[in-house]
N, C-alpha and C. Protein backbone atom coordinates (compact mmCIF):
# COMPACT_ATOMS: atom_id res chain seq x y z
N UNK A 1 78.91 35.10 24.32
CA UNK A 1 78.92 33.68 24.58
C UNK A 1 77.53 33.23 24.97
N UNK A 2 77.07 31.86 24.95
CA UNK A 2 75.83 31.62 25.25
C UNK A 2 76.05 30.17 26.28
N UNK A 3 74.86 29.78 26.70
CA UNK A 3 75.32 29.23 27.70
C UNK A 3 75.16 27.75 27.09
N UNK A 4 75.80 26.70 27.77
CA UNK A 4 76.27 25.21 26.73
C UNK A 4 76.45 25.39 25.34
N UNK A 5 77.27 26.12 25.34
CA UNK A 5 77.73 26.31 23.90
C UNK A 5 78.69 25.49 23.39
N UNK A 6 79.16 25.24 22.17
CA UNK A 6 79.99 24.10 21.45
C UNK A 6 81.03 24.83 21.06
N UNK A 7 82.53 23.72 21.12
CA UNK A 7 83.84 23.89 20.85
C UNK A 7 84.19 24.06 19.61
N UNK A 8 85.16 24.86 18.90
CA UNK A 8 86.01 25.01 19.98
C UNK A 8 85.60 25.99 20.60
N UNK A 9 86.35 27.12 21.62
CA UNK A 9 86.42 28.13 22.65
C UNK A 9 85.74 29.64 21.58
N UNK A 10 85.11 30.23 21.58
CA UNK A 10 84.94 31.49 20.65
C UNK A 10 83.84 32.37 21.65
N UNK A 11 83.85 33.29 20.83
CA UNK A 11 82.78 34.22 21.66
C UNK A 11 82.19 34.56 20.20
N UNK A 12 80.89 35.49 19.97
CA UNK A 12 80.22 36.36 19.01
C UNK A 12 80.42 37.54 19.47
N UNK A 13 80.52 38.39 17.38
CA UNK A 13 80.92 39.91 17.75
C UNK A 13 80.17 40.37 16.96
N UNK A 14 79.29 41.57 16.82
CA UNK A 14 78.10 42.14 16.38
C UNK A 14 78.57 43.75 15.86
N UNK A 15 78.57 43.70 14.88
CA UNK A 15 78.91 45.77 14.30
C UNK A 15 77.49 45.41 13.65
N UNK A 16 76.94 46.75 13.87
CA UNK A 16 75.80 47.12 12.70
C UNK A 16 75.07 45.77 12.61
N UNK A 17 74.91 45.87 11.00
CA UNK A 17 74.26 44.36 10.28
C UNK A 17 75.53 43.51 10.30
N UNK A 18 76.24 43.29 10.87
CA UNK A 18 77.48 42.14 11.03
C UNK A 18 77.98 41.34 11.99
N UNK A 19 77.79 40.10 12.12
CA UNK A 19 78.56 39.46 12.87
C UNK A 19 79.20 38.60 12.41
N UNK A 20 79.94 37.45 13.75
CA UNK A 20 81.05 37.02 13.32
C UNK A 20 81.55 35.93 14.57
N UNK A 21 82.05 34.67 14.39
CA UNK A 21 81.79 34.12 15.79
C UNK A 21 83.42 33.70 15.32
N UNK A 22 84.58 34.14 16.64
CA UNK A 22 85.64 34.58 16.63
C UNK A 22 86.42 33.08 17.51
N UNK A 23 87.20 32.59 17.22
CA UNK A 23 87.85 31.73 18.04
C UNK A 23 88.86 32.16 19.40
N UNK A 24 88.69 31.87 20.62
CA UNK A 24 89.57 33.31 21.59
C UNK A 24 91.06 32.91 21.51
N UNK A 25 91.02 31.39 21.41
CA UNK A 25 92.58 31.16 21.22
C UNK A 25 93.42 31.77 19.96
N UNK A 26 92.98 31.86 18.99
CA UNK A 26 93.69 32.66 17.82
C UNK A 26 93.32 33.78 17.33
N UNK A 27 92.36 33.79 17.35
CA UNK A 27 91.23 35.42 16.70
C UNK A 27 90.95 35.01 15.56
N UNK A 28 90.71 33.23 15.19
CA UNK A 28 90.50 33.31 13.74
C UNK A 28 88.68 33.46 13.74
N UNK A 29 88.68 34.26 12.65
CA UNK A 29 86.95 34.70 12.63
C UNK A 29 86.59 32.99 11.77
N UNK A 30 85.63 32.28 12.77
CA UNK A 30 85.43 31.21 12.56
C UNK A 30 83.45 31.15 11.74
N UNK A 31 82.80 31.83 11.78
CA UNK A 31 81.67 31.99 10.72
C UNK A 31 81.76 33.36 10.58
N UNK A 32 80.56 34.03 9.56
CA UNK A 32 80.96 35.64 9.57
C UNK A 32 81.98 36.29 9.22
N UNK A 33 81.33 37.52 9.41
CA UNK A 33 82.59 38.44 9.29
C UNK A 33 82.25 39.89 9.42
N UNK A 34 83.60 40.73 9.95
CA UNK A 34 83.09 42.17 10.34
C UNK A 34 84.16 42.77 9.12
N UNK A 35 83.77 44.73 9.08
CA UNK A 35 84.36 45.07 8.46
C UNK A 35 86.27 45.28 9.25
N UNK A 36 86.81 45.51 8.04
CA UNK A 36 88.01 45.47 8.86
C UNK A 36 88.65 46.27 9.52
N UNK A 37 88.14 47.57 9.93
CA UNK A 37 87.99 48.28 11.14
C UNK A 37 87.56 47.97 12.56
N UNK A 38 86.62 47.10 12.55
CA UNK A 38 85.88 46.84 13.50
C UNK A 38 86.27 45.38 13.70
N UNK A 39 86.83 44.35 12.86
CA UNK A 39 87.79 43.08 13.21
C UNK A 39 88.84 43.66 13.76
N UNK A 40 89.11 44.97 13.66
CA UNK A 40 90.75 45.07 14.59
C UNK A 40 90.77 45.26 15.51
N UNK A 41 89.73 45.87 15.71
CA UNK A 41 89.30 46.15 17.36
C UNK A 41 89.42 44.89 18.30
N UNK A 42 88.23 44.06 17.49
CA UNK A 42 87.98 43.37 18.48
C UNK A 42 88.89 42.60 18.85
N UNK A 43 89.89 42.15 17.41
CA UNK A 43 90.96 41.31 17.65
C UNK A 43 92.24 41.78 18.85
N UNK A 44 92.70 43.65 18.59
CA UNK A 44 92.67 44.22 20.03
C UNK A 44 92.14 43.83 21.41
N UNK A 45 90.31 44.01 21.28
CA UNK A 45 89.99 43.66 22.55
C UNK A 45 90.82 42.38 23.04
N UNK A 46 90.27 41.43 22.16
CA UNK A 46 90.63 39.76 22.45
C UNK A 46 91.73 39.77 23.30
N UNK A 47 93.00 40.28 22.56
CA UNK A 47 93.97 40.14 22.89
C UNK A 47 94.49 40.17 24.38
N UNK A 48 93.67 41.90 24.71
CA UNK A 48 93.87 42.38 25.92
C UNK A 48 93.28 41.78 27.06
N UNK A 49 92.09 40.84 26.74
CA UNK A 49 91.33 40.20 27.34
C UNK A 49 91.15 38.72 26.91
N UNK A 50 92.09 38.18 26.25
CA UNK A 50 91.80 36.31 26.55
C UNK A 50 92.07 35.76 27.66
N UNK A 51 92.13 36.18 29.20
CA UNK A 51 92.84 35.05 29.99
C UNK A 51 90.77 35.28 30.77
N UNK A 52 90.34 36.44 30.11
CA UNK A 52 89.00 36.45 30.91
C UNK A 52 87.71 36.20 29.96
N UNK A 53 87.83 36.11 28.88
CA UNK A 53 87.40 35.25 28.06
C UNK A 53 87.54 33.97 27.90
N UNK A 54 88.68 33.32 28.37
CA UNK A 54 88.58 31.71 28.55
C UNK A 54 88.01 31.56 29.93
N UNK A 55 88.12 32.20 30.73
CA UNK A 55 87.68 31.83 32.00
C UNK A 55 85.82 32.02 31.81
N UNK A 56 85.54 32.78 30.99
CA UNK A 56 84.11 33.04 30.72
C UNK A 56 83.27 32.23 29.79
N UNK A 57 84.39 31.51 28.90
CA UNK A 57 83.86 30.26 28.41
C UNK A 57 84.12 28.95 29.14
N UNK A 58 84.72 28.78 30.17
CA UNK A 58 84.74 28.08 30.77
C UNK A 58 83.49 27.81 31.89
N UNK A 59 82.72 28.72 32.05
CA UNK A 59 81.60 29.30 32.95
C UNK A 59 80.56 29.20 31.95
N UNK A 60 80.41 29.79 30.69
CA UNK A 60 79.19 29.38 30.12
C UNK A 60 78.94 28.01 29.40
N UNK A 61 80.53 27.31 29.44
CA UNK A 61 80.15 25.90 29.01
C UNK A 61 79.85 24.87 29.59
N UNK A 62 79.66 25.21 30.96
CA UNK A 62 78.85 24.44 32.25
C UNK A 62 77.58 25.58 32.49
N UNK A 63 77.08 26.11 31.92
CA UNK A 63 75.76 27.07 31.70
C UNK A 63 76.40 27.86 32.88
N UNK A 64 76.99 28.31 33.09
CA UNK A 64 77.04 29.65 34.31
C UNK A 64 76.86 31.07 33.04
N UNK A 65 76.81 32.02 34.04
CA UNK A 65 76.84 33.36 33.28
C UNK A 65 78.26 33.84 33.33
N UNK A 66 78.68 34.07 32.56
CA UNK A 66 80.07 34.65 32.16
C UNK A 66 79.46 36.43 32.44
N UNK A 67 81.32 36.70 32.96
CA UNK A 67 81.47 38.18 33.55
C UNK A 67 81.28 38.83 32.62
N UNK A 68 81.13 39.79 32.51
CA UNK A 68 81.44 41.38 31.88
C UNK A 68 82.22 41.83 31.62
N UNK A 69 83.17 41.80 30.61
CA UNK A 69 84.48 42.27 29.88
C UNK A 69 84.60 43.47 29.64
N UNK A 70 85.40 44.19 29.93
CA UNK A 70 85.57 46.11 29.94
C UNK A 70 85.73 46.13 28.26
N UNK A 71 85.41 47.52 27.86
CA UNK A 71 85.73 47.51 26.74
C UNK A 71 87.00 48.10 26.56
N UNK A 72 87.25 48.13 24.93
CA UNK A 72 88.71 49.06 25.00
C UNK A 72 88.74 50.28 25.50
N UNK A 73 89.64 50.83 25.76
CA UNK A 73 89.65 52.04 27.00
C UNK A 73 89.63 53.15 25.98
């Protein structure tokens, strides 16, 4: 996420030479794109982690620094 960033709600996801800027409310990959190994993941991560991803876009869209999200275990 970056800080005053524009709606809707998404974060960016980076494999290799790939990214992809992901919407958190649905997981729709909104520019980009990853391979589809590495979209499942993240769509995994997302999942396990949207209530701290909205709270982290909620923080970088008033410029705060958003937390640190664990990865998948």
């Amino acid at each position: 996420m970056y800080f005053y960033d524009h709606d809707p709600p998404h974060f960016h996801a980076h494999y290799a030479e790939h990214s992809a800027v992901i919407a958190i409310g649905d997981g729709v990959v909104l520019v980009g794109g990853l391979p589809s190994r590495a979209l499942k993941l993240v769509a995994e991560w997302a999942e396990l982690h949207r209530q701290e991803l909205e709270a982290d876009w909620e923080r970088a869209k008033h410029g705060g620094t958003p937390d640190a999200i664990d990865p998948l275990p």
